[in-house]
Protein backbone atom coordinates (compact mmCIF):
# COMPACT_ATOMS: atom_id res chain seq x y z
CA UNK A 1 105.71 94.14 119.23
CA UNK A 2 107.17 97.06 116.77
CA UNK A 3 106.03 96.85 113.40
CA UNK A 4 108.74 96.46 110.54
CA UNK A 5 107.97 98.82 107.76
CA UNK A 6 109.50 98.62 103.98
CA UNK A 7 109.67 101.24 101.56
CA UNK A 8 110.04 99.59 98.00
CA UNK A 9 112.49 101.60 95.47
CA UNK A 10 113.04 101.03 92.02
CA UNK A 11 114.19 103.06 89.55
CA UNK A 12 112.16 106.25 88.40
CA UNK A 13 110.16 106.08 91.67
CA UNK A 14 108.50 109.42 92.26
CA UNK A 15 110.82 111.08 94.97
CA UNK A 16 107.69 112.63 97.30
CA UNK A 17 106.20 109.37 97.15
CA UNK A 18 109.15 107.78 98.91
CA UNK A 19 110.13 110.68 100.92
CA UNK A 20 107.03 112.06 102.23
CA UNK A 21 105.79 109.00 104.23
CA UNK A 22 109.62 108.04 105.37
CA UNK A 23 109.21 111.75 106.97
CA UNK A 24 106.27 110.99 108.51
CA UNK A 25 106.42 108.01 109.70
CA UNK A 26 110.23 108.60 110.72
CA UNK A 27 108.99 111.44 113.23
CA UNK A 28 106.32 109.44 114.61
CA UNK A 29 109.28 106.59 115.36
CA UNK A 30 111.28 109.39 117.09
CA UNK A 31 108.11 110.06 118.83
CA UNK A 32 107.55 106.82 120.39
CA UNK A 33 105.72 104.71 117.71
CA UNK A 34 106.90 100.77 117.76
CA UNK A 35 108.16 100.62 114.34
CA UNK A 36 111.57 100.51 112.21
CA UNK A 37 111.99 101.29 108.76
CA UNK A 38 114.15 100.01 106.24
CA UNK A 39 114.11 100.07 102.58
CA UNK A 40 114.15 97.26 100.00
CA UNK A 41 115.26 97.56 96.30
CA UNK A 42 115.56 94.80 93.51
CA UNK A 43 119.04 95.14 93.89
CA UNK A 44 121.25 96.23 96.32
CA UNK A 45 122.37 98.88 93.75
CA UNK A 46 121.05 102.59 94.37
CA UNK A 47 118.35 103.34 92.59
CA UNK A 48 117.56 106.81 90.56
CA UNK A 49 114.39 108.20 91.46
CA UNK A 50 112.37 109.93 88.62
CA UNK A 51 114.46 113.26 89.40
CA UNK A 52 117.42 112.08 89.86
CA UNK A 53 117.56 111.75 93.33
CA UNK A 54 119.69 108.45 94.27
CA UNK A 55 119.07 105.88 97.20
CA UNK A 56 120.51 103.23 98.00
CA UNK A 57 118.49 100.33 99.58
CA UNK A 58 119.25 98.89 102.87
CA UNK A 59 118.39 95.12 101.58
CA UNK A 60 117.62 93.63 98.25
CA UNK A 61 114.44 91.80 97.69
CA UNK A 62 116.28 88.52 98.46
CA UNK A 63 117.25 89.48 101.60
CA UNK A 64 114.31 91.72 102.87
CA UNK A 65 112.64 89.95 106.75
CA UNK A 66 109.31 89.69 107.18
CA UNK A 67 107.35 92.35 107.01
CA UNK A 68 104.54 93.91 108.66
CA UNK A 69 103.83 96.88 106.26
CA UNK A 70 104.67 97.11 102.89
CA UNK A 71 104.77 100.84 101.51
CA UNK A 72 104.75 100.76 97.37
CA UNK A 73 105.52 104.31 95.88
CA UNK A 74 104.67 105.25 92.20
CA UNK A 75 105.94 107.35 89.83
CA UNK A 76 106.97 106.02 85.91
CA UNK A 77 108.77 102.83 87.60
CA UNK A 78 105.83 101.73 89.18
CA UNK A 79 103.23 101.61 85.79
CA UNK A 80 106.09 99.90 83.68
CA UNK A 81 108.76 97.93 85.55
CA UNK A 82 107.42 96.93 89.36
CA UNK A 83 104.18 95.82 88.11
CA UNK A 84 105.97 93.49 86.00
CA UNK A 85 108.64 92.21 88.03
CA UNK A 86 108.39 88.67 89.56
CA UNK A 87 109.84 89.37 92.72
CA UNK A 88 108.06 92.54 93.58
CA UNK A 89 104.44 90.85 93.01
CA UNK A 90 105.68 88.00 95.03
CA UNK A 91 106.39 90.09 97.98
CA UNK A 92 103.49 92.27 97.56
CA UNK A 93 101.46 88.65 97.94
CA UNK A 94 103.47 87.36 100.80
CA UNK A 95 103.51 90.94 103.22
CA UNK A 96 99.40 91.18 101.88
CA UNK A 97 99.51 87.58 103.28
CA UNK A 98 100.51 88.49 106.70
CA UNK A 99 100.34 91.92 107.12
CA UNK A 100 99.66 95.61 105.56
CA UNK A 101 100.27 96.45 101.43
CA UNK A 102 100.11 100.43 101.01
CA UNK A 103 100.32 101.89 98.01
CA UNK A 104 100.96 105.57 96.97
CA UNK A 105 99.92 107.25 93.73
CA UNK A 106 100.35 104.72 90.61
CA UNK A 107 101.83 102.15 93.20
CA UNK A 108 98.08 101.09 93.39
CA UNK A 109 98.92 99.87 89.91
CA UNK A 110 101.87 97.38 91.73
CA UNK A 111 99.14 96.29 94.16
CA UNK A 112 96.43 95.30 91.36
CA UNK A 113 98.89 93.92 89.61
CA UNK A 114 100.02 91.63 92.03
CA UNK A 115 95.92 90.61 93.04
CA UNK A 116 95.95 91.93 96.31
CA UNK A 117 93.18 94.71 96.07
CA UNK A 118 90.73 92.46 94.32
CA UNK A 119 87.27 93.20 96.39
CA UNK A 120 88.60 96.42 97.96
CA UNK A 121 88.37 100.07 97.41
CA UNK A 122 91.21 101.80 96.44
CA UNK A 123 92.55 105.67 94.34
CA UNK A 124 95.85 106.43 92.97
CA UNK A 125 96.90 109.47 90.69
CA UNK A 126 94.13 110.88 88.41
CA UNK A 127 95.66 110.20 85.55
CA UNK A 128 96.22 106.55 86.37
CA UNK A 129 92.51 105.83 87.38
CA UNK A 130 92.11 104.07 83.67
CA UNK A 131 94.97 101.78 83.98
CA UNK A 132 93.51 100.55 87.51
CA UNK A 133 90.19 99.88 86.27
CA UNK A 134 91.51 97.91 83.77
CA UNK A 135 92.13 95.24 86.54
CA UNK A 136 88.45 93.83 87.60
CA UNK A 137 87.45 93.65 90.84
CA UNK A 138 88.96 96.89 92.39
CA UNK A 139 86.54 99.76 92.57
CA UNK A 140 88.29 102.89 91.68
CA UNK A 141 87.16 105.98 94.15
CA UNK A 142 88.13 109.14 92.44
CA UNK A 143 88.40 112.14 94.68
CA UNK A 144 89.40 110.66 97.68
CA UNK A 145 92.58 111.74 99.15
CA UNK A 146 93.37 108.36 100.71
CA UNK A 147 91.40 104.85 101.40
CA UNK A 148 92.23 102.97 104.64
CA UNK A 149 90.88 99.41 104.48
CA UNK A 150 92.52 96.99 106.35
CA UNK A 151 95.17 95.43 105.97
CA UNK A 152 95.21 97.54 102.35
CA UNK A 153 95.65 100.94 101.76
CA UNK A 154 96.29 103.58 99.28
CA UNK A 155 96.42 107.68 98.36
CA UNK A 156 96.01 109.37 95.23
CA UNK A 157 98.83 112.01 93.66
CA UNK A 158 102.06 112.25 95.35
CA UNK A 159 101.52 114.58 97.99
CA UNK A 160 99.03 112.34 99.32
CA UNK A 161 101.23 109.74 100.52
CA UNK A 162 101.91 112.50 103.50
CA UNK A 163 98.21 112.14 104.02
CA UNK A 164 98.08 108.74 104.13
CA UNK A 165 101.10 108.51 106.47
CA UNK A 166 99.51 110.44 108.66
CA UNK A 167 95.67 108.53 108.60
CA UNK A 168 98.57 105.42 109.48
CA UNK A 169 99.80 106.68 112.42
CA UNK A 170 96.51 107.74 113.71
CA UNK A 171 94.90 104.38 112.65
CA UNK A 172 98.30 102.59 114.47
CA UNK A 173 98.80 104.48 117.50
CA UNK A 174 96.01 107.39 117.68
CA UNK A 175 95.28 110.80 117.42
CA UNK A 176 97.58 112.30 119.52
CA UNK A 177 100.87 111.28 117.80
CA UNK A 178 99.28 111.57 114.99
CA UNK A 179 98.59 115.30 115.93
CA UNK A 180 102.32 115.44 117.07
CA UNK A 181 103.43 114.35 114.21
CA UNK A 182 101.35 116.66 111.96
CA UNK A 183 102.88 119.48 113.81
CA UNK A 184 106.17 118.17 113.69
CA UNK A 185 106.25 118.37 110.10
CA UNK A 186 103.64 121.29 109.55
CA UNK A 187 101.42 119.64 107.61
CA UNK A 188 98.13 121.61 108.63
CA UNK A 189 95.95 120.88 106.03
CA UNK A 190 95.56 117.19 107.12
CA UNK A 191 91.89 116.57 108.18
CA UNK A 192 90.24 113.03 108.32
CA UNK A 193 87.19 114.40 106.13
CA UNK A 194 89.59 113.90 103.11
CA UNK A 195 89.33 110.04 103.55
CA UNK A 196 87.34 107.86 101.98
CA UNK A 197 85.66 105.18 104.04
């Protein structure tokens, strides 16, 4: 059964954080992996990413299906207004509740925010690694590139959301798309000793 996968946006979201992992996991769909991809904004207004960049989401919160994975970006959006937003902790808590929560760079801070990596392992940007420990019951891995425990996972810095796209698709369907993919996008520095486990 494919997986549906949701990007959250929201205003000043980090661009590479959303963009990065749609990449990735976009090739591995044109590849052959069962999933689809949509994303999901407060509104159905565009957003404007940190940058500038503008995207407009495919459903509002109060429309979004089920989901299987939920992907939550960072960037200066993420540390003030989605991790105090009602309706963006709620359906943290109900996709955690049935399915995957990912978070990349300070979208960790989203995830704690919303309880859902209490007893787990987890990284985000270096200069965020204060603010997470500040919620109890997460322990805070500094230097690890990405953290895979299921059904939660999360990357440090920006970049590493490419990273952790990748350790996806090989956790989902293998090594071998994930190797495809990784070509695809020539992304050769990828190597599973940058995990933490």
């Amino acid at each position: 059964m494919p997986r549906t996968i949701g990007m959250l946006l929201f205003n000043d979201v980090e661009e590479l954080d959303v963009v990065g992992p749609w990449e990735v996991l976009g090739c591995a769909q044109r590849l052959g992996a069962a999933h689809t991809l949509l994303t999901l904004g407060p509104t159905a207004e565009p957003v404007r990413a940190r940058y500038g960049l503008r995207i407009t989401p495919d459903v509002d919160l109060a429309s979004a299906p089920a989901l299987d994975v939920l992907l939550v970006p960072g960037g200066l959006g993420a540390r003030t207004f989605a991790r105090e937003h009602p309706p963006i902790l709620e359906l943290v808590r109900r996709t955690h509740a049935q399915g995957w929560v990912v978070s990349v760079c300070t979208g960790a801070l989203v995830l704690a925010a919303a309880g859902v990596l209490d007893g787990h392992r987890a990284t985000t940007h270096a200069s965020a690694f204060e603010l997470l420990r500040e919620t109890p019951g997460i322990e805070v891995v500094a230097g690890a590139r990405w953290i895979i425990e299921e059904p939660v996972a999360s990357s440090a810095g920006v970049s590493a959301g490419v990273d952790l796209a990748l350790a996806l698709v090989e956790h989902w369907y293998g090594a071998e798309l994930r190797a495809a993919v990784q070509q695809r996008v020539e992304w050769p520095h990828w190597t599973a000793e940058h995990a933490q486990r």
